[in-house]
N, C-alpha and C. Protein backbone atom coordinates (compact mmCIF):
# COMPACT_ATOMS: atom_id res chain seq x y z
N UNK A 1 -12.74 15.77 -5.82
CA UNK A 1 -11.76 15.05 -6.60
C UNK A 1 -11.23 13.87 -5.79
N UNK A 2 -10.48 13.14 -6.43
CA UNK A 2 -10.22 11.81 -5.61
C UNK A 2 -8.50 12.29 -4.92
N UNK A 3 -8.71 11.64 -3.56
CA UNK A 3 -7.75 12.00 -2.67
C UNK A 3 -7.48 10.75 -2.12
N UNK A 4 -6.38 10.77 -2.27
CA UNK A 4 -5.61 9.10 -1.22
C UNK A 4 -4.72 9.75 -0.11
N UNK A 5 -4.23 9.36 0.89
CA UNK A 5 -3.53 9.92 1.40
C UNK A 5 -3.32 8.63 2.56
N UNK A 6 -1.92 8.91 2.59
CA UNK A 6 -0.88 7.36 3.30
C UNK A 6 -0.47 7.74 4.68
N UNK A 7 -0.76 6.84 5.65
CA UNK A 7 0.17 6.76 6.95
C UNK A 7 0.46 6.11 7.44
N UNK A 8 1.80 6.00 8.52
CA UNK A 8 1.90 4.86 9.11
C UNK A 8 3.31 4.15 8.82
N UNK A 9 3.91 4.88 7.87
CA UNK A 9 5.50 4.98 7.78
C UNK A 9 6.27 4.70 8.83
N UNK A 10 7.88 4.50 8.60
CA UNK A 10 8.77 4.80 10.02
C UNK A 10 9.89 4.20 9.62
N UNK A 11 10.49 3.77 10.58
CA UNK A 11 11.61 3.24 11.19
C UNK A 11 11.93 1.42 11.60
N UNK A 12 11.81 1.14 11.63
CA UNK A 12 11.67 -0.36 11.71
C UNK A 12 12.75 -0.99 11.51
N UNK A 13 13.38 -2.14 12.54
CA UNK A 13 14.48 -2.69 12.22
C UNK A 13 13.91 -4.03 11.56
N UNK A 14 15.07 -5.12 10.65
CA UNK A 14 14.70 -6.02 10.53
C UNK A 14 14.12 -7.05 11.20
N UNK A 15 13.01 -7.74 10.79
CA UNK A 15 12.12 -8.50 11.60
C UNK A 15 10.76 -7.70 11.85
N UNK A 16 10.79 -6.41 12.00
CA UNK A 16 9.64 -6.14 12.09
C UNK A 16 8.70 -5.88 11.83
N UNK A 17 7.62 -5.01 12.11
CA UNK A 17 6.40 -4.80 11.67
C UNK A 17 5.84 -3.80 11.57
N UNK A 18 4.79 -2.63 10.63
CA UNK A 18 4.66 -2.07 10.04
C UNK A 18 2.91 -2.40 9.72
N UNK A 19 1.87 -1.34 9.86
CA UNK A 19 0.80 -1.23 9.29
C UNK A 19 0.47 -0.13 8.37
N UNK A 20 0.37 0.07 7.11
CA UNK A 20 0.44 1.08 6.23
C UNK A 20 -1.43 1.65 6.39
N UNK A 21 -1.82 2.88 6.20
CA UNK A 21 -2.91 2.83 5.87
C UNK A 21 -3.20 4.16 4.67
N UNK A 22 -4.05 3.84 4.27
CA UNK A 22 -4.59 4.58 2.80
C UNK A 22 -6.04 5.15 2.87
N UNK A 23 -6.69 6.78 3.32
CA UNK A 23 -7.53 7.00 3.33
C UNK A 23 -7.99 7.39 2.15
N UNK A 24 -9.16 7.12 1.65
CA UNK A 24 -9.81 7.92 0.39
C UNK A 24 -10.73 8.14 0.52
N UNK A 25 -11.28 9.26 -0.57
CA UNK A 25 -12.05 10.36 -0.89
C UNK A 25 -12.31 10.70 -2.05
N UNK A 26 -13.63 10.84 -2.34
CA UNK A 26 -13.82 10.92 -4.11
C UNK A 26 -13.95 10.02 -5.30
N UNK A 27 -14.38 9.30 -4.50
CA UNK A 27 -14.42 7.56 -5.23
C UNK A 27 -15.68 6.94 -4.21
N UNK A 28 -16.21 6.14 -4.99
CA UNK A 28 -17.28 5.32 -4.45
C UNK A 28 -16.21 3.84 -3.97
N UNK A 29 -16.17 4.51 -2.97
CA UNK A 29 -14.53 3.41 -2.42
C UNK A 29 -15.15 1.74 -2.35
N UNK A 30 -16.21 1.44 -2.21
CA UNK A 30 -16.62 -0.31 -2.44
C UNK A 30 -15.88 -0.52 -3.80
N UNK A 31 -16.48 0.02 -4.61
CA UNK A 31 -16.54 -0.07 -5.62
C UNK A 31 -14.73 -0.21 -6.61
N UNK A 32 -13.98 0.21 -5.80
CA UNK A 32 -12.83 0.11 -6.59
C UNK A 32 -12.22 -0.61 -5.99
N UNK A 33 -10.62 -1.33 -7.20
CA UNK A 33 -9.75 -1.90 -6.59
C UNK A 33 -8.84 -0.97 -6.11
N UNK A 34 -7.93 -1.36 -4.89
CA UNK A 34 -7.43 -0.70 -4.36
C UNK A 34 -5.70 -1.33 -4.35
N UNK A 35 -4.67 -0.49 -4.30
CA UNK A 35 -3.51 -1.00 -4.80
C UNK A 35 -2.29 -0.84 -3.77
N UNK A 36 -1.36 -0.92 -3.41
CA UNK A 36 -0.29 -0.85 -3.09
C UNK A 36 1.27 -1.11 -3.72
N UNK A 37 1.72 -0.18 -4.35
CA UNK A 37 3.23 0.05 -4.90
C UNK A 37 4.34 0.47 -3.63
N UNK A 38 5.55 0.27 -4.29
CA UNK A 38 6.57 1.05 -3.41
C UNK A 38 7.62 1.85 -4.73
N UNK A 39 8.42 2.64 -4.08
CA UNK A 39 9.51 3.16 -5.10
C UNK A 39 11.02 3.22 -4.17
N UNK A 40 11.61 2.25 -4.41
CA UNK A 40 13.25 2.77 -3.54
C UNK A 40 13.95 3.59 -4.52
N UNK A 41 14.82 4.14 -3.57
CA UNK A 41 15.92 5.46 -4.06
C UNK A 41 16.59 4.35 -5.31
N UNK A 42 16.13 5.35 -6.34
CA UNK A 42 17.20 4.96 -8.09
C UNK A 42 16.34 3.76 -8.40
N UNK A 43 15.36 3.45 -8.49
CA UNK A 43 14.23 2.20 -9.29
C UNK A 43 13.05 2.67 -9.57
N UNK A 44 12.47 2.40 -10.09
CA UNK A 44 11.09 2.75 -11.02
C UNK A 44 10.08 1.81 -9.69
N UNK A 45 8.70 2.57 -9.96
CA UNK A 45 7.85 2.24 -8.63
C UNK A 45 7.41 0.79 -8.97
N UNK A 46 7.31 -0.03 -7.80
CA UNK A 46 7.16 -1.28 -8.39
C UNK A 46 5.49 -2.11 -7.62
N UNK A 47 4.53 -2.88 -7.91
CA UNK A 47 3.64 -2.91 -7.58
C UNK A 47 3.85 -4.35 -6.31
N UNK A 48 3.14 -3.74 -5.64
CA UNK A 48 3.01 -4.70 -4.30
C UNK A 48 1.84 -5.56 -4.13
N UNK A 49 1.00 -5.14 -3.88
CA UNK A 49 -0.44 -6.29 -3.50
C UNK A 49 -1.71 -5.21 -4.39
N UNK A 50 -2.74 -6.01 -4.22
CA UNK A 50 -3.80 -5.47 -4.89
C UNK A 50 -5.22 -6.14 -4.07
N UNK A 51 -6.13 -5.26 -3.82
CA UNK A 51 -7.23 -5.70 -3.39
C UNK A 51 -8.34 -5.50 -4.34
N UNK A 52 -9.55 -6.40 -4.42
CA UNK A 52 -10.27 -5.94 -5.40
C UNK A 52 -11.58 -5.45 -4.68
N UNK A 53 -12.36 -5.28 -5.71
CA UNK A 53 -13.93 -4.36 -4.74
C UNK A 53 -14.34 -5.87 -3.99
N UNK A 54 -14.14 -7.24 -4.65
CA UNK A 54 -14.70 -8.09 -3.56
C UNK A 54 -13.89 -8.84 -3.11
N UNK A 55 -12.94 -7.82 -2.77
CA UNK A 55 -11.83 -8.44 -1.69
C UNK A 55 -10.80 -9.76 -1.74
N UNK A 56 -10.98 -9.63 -3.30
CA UNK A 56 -9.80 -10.49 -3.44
C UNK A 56 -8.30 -10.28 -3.41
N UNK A 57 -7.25 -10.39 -2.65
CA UNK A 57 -5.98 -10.45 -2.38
C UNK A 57 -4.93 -11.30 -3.61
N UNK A 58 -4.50 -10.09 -4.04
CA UNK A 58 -2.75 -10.74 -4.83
C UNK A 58 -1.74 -9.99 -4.76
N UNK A 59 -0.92 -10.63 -4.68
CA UNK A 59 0.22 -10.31 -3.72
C UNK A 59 1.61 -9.74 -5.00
N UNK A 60 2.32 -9.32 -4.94
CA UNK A 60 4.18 -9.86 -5.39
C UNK A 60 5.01 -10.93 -5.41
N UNK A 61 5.59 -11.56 -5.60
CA UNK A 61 6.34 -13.19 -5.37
C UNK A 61 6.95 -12.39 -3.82
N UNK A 62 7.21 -11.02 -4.03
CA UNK A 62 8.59 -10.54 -3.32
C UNK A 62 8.48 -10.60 -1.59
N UNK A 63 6.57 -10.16 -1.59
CA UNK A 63 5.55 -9.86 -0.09
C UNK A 63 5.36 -10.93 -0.15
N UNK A 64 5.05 -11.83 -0.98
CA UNK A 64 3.85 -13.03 -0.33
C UNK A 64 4.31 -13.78 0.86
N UNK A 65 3.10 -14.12 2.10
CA UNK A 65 3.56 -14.61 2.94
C UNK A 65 4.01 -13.78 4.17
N UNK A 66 4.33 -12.40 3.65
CA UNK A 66 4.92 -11.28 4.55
C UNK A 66 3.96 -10.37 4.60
N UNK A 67 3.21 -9.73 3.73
CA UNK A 67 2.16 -8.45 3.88
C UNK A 67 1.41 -8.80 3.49
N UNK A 68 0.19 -8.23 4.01
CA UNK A 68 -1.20 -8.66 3.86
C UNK A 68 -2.20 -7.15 3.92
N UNK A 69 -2.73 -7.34 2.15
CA UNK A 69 -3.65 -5.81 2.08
C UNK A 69 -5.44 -6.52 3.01
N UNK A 70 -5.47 -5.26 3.15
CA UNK A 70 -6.87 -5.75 4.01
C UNK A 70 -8.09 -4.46 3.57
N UNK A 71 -9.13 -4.15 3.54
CA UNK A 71 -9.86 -3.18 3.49
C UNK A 71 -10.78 -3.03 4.62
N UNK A 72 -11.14 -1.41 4.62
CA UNK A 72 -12.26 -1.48 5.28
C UNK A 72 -13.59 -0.26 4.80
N UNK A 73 -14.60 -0.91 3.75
CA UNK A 73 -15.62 -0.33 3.01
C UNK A 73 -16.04 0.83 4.32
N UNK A 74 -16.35 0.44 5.08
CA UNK A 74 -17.16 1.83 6.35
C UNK A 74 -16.25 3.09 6.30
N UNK A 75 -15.01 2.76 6.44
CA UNK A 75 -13.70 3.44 6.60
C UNK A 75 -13.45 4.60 5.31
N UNK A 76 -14.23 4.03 4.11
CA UNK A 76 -12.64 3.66 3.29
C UNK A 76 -11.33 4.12 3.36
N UNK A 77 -10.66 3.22 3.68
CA UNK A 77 -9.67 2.85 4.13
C UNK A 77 -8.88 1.40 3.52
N UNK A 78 -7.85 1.34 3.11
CA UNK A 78 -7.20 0.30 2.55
C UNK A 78 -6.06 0.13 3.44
N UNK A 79 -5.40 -0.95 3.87
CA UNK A 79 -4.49 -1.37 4.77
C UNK A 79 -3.74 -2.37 4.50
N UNK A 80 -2.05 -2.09 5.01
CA UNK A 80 -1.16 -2.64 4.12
C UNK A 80 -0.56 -3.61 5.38
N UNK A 81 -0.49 -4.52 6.24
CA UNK A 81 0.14 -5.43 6.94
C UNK A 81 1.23 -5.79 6.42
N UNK A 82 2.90 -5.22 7.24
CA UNK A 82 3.97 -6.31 6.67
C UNK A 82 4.73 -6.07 7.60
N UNK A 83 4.56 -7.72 7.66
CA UNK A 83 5.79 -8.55 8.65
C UNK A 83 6.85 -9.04 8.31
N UNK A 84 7.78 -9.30 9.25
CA UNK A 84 9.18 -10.21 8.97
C UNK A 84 9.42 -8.79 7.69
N UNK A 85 9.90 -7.92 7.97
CA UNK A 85 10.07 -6.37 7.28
C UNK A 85 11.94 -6.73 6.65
N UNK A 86 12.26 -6.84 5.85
CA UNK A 86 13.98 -7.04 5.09
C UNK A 86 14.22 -5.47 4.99
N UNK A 87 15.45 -4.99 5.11
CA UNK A 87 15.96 -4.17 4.14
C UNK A 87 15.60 -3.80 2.87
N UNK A 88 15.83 -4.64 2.04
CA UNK A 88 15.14 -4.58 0.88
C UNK A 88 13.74 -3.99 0.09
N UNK A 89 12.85 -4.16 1.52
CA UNK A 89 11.85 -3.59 1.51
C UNK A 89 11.27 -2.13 1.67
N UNK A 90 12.48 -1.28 1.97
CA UNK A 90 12.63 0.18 2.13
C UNK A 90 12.23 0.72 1.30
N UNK A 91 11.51 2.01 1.09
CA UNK A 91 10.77 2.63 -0.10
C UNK A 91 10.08 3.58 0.81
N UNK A 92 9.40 4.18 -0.41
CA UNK A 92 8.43 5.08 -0.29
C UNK A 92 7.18 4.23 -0.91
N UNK A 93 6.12 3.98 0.12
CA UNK A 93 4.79 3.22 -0.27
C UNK A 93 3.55 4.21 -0.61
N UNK A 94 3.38 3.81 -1.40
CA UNK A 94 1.85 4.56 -2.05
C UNK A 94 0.79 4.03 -2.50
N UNK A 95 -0.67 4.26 -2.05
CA UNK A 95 -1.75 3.67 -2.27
C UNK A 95 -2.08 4.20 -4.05
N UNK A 96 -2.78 3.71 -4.68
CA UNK A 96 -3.04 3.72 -5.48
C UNK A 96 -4.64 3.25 -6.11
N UNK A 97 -5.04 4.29 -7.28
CA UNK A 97 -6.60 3.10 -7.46
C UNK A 97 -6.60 3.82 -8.81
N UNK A 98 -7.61 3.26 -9.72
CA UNK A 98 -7.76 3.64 -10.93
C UNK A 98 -9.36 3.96 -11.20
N UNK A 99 -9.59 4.85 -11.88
CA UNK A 99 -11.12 5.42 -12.09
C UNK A 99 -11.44 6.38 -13.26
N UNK A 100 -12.03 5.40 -13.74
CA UNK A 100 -12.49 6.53 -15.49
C UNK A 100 -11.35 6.45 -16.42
N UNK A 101 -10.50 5.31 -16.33
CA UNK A 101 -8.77 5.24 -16.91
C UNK A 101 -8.15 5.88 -16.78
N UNK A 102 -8.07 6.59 -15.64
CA UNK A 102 -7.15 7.47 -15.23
C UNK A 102 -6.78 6.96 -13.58
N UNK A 103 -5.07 6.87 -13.29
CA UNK A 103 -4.65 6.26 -12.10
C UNK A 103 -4.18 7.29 -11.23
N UNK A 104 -5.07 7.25 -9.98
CA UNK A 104 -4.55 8.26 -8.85
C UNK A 104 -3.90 7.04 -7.32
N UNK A 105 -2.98 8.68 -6.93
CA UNK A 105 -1.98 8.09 -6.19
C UNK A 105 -1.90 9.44 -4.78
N UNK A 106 -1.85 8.44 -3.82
CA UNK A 106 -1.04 9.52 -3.01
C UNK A 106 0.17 10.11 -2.75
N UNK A 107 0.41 10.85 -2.00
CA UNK A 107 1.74 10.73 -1.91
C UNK A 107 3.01 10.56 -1.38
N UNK A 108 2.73 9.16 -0.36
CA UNK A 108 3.62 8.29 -0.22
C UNK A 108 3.93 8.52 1.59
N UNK A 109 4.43 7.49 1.80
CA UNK A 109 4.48 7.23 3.12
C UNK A 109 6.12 6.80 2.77
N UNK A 110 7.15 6.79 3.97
CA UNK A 110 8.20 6.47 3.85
C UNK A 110 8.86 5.29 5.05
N UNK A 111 9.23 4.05 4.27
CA UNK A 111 9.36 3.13 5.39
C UNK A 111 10.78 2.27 4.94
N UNK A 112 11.45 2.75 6.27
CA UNK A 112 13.04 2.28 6.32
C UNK A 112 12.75 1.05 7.71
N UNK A 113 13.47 0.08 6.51
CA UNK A 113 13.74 -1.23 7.37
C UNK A 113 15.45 -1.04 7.70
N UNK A 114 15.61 -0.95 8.78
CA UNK A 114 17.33 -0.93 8.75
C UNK A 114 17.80 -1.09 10.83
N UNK A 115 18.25 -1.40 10.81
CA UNK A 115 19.79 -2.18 12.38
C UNK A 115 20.29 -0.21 12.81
């Protein structure tokens, strides 16, 4: 069955930096796009960047400029780069992909930007 599973969470004060990563399983991982959401405490999960099977990058207005999804087909593995890290940006991050119209998710990595 298809398995995502997130690491790479933490602690981070403002300004800093953060590499998320997303292993999967159960998917012909070239082959799919691969996603990144977050969910903060009391908001509905909101979508972050998106990679596609040929590696095209789109972003949020909210990341752009700050995180950068990256892949790696050998791996599969999907990877979330974000710099210059706000407050704001605190959540619980989760990889995401879609297959057969049905959307699987892991379950979540937790990353506090905070002084």
């Amino acid at each position: 069955q298809v398995q995502l599973v997130e690491s790479g969470g933490g602690l981070v004060q403002p300004g800093g930096s953060l590499r998320l990563s997303c292993v999967a399983s159960g998917i012909i991982f070239r082959n799919n796009n691969m996603a990144w959401y977050r969910q903060a405490p009391g908001k509905q999960r909101e979508w972050v960047a998106t990679i596609t099977s040929v590696s095209i990058n789109i972003y949020a207005e909210s990341v752009k400029g700050r995180f950068t999804i990256s892949r790696d087909n050998a791996k599969n593995i999907v990877y979330l780069q974000m710099n210059s890290l706000k407050p704001e940006d605190t959540a619980v991050y989760y990889c995401g992909t879609r297959l057969g119209g049905s959307d699987y998710w892991g379950q979540g990595t937790q990353v506090t930007v905070s002084s």
